[in-house]
Protein backbone atom coordinates (compact mmCIF):
# COMPACT_ATOMS: atom_id res chain seq x y z
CA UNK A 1 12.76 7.25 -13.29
CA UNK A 2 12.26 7.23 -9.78
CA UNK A 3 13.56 4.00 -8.23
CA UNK A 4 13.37 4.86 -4.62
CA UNK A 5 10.55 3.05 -2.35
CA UNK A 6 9.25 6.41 -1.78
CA UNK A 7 8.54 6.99 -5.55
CA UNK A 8 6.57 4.17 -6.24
CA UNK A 9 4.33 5.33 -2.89
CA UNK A 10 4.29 8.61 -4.47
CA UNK A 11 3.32 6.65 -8.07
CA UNK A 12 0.46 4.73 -6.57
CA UNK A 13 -0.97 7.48 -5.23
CA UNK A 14 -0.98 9.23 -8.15
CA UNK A 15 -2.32 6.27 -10.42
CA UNK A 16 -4.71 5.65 -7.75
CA UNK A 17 -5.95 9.46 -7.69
CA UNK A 18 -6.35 9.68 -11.07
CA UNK A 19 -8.29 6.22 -11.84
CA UNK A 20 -10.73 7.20 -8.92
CA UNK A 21 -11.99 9.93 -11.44
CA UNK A 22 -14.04 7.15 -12.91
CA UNK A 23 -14.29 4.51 -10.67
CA UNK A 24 -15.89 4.65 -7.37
CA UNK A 25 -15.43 1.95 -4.34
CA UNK A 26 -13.44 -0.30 -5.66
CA UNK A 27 -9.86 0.86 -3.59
CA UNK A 28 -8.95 -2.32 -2.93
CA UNK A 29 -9.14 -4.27 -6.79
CA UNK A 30 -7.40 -1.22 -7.81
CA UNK A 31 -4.51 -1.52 -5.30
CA UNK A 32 -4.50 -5.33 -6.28
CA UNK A 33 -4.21 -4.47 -9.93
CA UNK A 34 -1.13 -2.27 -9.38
CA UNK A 35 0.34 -5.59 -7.03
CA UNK A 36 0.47 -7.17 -10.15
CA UNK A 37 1.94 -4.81 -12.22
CA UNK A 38 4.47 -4.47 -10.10
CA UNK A 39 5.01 -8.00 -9.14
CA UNK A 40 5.79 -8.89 -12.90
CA UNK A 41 2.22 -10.58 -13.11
CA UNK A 42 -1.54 -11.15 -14.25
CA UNK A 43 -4.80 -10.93 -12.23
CA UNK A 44 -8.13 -12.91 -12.82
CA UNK A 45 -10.69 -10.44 -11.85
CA UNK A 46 -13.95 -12.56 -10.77
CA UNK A 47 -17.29 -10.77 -10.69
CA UNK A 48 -20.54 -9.90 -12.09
CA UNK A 49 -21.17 -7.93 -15.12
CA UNK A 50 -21.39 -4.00 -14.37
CA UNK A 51 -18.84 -4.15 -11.81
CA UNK A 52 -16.33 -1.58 -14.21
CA UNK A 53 -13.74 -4.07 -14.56
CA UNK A 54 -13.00 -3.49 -18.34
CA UNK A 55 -13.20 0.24 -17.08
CA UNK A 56 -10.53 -0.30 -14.12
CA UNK A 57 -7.88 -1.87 -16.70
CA UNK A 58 -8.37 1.02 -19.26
CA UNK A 59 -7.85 3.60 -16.44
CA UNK A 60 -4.85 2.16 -15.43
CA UNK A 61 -3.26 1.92 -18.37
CA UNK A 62 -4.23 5.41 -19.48
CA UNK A 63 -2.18 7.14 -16.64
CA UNK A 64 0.73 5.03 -16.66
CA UNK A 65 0.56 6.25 -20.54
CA UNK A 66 0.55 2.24 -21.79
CA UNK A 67 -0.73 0.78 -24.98
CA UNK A 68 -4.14 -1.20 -24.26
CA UNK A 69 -6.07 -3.96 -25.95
CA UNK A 70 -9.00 -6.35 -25.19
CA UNK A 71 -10.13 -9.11 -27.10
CA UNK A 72 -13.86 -10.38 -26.12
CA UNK A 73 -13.14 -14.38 -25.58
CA UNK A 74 -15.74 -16.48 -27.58
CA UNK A 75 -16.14 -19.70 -28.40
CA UNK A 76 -15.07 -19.86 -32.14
CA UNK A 77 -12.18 -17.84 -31.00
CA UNK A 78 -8.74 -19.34 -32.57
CA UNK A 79 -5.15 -18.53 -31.15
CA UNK A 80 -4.33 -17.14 -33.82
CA UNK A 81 -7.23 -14.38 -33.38
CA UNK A 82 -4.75 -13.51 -30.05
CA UNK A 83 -1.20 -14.01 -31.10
CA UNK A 84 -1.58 -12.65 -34.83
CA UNK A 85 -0.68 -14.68 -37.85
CA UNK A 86 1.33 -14.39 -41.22
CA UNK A 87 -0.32 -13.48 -44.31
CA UNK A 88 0.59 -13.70 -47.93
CA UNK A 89 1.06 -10.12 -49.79
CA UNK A 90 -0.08 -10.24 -53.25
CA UNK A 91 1.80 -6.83 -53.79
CA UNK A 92 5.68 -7.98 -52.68
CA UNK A 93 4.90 -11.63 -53.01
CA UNK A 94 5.77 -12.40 -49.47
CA UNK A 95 4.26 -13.42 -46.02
CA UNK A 96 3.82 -10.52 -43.57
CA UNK A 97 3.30 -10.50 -39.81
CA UNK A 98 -0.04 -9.37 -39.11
CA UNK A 99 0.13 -9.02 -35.07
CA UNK A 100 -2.18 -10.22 -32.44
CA UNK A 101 -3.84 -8.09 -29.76
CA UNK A 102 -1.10 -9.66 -26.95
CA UNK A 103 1.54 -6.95 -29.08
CA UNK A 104 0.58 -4.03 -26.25
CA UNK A 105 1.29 -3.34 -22.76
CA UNK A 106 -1.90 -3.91 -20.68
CA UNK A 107 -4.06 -6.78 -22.33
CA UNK A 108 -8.44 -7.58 -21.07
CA UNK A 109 -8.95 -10.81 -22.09
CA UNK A 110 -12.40 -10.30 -21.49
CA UNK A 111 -14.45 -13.14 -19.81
CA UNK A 112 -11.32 -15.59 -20.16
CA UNK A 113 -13.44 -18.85 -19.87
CA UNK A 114 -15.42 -18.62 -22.83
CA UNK A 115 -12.84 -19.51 -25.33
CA UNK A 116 -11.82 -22.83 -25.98
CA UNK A 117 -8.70 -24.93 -24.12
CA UNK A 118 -6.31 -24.18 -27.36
CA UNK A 119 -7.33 -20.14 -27.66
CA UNK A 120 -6.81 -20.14 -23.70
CA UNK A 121 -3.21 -21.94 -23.84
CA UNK A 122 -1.96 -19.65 -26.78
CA UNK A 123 -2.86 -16.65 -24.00
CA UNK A 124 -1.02 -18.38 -20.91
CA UNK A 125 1.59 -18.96 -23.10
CA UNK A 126 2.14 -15.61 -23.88
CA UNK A 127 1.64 -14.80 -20.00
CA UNK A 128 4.14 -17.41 -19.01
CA UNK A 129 7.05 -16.74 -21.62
CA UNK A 130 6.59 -13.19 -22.42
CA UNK A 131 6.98 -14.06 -26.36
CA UNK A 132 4.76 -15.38 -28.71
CA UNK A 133 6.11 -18.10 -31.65
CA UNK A 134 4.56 -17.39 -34.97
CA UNK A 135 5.22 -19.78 -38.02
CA UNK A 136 8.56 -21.06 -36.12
CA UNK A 137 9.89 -17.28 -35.35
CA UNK A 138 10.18 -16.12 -31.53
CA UNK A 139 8.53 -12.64 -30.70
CA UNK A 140 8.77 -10.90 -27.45
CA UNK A 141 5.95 -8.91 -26.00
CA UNK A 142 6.10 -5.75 -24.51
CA UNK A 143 8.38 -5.06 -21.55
CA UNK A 144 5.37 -4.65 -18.92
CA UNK A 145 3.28 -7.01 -20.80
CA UNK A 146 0.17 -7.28 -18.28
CA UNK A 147 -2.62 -9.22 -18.59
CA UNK A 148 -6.08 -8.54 -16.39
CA UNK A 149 -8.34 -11.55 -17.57
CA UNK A 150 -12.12 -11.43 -16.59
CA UNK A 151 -14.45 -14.18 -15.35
CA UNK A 152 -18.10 -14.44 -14.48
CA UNK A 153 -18.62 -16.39 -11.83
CA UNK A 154 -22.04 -17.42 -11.93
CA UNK A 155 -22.64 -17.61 -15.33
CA UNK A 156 -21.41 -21.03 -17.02
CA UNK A 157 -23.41 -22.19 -19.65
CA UNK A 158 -21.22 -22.02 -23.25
CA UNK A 159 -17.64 -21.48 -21.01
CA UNK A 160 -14.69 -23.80 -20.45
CA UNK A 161 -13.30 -23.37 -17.10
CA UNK A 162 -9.60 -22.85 -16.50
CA UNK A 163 -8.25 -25.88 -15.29
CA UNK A 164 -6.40 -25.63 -12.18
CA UNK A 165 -3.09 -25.58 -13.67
CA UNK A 166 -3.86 -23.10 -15.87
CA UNK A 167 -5.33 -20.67 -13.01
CA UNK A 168 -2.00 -21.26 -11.18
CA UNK A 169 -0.18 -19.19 -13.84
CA UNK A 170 -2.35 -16.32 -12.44
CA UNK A 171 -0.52 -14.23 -9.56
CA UNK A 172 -3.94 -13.23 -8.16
CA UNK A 173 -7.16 -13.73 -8.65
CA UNK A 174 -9.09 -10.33 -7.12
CA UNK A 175 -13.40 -10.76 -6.35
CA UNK A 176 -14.57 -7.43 -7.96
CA UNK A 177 -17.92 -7.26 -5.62
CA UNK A 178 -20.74 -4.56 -6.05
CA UNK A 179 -19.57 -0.92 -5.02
CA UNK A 180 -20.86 0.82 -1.60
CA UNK A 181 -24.07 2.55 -1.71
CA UNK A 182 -22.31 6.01 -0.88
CA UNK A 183 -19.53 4.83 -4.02
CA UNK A 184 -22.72 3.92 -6.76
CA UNK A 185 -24.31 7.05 -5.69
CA UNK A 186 -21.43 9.14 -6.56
CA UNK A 187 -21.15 6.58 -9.60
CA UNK A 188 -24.82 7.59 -10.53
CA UNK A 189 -24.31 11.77 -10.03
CA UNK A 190 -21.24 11.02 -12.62
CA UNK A 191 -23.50 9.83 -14.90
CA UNK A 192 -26.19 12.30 -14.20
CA UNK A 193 -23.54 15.29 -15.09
CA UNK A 194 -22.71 13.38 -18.63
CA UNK A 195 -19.74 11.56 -17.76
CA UNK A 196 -19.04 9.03 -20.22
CA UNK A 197 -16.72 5.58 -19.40
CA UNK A 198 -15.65 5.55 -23.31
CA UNK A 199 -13.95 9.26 -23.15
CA UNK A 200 -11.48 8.90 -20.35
CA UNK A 201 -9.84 12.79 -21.57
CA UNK A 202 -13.78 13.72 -21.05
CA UNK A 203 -13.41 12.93 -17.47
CA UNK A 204 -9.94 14.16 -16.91
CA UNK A 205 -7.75 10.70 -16.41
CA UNK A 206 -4.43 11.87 -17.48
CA UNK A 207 -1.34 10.07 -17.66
CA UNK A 208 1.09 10.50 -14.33
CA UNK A 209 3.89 8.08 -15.43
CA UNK A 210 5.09 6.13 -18.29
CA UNK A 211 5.94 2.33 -18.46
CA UNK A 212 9.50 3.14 -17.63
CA UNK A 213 7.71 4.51 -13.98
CA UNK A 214 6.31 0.79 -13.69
CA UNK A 215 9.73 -0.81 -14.71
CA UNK A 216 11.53 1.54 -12.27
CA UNK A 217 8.75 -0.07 -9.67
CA UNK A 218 9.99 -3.38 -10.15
CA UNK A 219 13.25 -2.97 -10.44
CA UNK A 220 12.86 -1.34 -6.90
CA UNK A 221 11.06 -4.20 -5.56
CA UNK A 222 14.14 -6.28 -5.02
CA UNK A 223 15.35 -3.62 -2.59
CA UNK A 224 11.99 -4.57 -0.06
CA UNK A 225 13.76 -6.72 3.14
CA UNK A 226 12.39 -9.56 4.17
CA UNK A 227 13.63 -11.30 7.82
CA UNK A 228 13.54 -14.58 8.19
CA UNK A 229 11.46 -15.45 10.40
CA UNK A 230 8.81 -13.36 8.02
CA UNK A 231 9.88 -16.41 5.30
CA UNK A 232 9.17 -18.94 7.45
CA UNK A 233 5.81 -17.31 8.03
CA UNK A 234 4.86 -17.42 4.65
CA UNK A 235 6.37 -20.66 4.44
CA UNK A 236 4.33 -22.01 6.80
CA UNK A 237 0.87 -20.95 5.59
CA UNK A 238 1.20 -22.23 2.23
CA UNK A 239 2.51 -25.84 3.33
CA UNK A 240 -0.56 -25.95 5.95
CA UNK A 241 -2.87 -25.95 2.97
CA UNK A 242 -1.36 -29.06 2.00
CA UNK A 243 -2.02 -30.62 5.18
CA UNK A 244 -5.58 -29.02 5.93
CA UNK A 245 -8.02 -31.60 6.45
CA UNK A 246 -10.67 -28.84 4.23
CA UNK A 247 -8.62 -29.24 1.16
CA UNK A 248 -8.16 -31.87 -1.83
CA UNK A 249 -5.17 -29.58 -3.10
CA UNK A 250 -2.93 -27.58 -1.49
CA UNK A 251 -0.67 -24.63 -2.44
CA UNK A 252 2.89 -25.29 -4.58
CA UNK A 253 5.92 -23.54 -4.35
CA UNK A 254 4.76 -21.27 -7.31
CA UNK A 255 2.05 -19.82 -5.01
CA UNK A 256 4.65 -19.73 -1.90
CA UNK A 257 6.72 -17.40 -4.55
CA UNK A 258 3.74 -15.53 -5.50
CA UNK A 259 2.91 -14.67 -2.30
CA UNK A 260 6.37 -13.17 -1.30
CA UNK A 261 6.01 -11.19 -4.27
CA UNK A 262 2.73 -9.82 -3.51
CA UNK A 263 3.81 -8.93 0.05
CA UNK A 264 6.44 -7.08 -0.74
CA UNK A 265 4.57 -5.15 -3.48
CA UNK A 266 2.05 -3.98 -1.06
CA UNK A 267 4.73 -2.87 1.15
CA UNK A 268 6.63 -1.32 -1.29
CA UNK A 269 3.35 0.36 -2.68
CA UNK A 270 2.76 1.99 0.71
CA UNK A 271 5.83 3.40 0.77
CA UNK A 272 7.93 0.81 2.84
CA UNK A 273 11.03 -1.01 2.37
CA UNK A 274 10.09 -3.84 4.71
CA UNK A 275 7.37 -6.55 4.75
CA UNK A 276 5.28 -6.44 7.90
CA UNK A 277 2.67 -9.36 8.67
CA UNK A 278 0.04 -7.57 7.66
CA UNK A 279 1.54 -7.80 3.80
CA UNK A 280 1.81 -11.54 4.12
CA UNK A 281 -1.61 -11.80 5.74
CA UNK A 282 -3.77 -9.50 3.50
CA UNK A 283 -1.85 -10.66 0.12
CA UNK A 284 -3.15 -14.20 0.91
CA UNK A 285 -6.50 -14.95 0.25
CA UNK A 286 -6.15 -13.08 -3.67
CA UNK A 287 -3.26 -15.33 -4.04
CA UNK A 288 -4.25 -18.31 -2.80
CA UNK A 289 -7.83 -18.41 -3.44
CA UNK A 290 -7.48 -19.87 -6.81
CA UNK A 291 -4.86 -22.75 -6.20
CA UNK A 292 -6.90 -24.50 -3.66
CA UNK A 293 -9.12 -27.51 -4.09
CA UNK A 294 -11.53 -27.77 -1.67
CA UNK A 295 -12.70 -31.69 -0.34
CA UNK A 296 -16.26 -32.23 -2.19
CA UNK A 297 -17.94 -32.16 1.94
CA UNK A 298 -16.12 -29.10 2.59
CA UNK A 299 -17.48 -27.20 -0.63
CA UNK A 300 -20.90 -28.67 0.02
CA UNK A 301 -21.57 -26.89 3.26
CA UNK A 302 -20.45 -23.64 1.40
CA UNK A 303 -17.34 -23.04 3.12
CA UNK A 304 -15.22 -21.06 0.30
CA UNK A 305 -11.46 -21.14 -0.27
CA UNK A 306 -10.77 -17.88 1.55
CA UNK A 307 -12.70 -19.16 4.88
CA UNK A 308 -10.23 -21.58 4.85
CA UNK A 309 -7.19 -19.45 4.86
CA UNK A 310 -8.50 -17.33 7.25
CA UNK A 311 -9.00 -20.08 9.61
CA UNK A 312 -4.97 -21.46 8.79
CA UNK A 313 -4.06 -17.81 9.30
CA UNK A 314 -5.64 -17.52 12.53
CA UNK A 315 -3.58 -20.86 13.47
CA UNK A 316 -0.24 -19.69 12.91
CA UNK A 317 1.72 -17.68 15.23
CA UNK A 318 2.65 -14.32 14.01
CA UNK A 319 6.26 -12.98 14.16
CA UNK A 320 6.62 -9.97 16.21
């Protein structure tokens, strides 16, 4: 596979040409998406119903040729309903491994907060270690095991919400807002023609890469510089949300790590083997969003996390 910066610029191009077949003006959750992937991670996409985020993850993994799954989070969901579970054959007289949807390469856990805090800890788990433990026995998930977990975020009643510690374990969180009118008109003139979201071959998404093309991606990632005085940068926004006034809880070194990560994944996704400022200063708000705990007086005037970063971003001196 190609390991070169220049190949993955040439791979997101192609992913992104391809998905764009069925999704219209969403560019930038898209681009996000393939951060993660990339960046060895999992995204929280946050918006409303309709928004074509189940539709997003199956496009993605259908050019990159990966296995997909999604299991629709209720409340009577168990873990073992995601990990899988051993059952007893009559026939041989033994237990067999019967395997949970988190066996596959790209995973929806579909509207995350509506299953319980034990069916949502099995999943992190499996997001965290990258192996699942069934009846005592270690299994390890798929090499570019991905997870893209959904959220409404104004609909609560019957959810449990992810506890902050738990949202941590997400590299970004991504706000999936409504689509342009120009983008939902050319949505609409899709539909008008036939096109159907459940046949992806109907509408021409073909695969352009394999996993191997995403593992090539990340293996190239470590080859993206990053000066110093770009580090202490980064360093520096993420401790100033510990010290903002407008926050209860700031950012931890996991997030500070995150957010290297994402930068260079943008860069290296545009076809650069440097971080610039602009990496650091667009991959913040996705990755930070969801870490911070805003002070009760803050969050009453409807200031929102992201406000907040941009004002610590516009604080800090940029390296030239």
């Amino acid at each position: 596979m190609d390991e070169t910066v220049e190949g993955v610029g040439r791979l997101r191009d192609a992913v992104l040409g391809e998905v764009r077949k069925v999704v219209s003006g969403q560019d930038e959750a898209l681009e996000l998406m393939l951060v993660g992937l990339v960046a060895r991670g999992h995204v929280l996409l946050e918006g409303v119903p309709g928004t074509a985020k189940t539709l997003m993850a199956k496009a993605i993994a259908k050019t990159i040729d990966a296995s997909f799954r999604r299991i629709q989070f209720t409340p009577d969901l168990m873990p073992s309903d995601v990990v899988g579970t051993s059952v007893f054959n009559l026939g041989n007289r033994a237990f067999e491994l019967h395997k949970g949807p988190v066996f596959t390469d790209i995973l929806l856990a579909d509207e995350v907060n509506r299953a319980p805090a034990k069916t949502q800890s099995a999943l992190l788990q499996a997001m965290e270690e990258r192996r699942v433990t069934i009846d005592g026995e270690d299994h390890t998930l798929a090499p570019i095991f991905t997870v893209f977990a959904t959220q409404n975020p104004v609909e609560f009643e019957g959810t449990y919400p992810l506890p902050e510690a738990q949202l941590d374990r997400f590299l970004l969180k991504v706000r999936v807002g409504y689509p342009s009118t120009d983008a939902e008109l050319e949505m609409l003139r899709r539909y008008d023609r036939g096109f159907d979201a459940h046949d992806l071959d109907a509408a021409g998404v073909r695969a352009v890469a394999g996993p191997d093309a995403v593992l090539a991606a990340r293996r190239a990632l470590d080859s993206v510089r990053v000066e110093d005085d770009l580090l202490a940068y980064l360093h520096a926004l993420v401790a100033s949300t510990r010290a903002s006034e407008a926050l209860l809880l700031g950012a931890g070194p996991r997030a500070a790590i995150h957010l290297l990560l994402c930068a260079k994944a943008l860069a290296i996704l545009a076809g650069r083997a440097f971080v610039t400022p602009d990496d650091i200063r667009r991959a913040a708000p996705p990755v930070l969003r969801h870490r911070l705990l805003l002070e009760p007086e803050v969050e009453l005037d409807g200031t929102d996390p992201d406000e907040v970063v941009q004002d610590l971003l516009a604080r800090l001196e940029v390296p030239r």
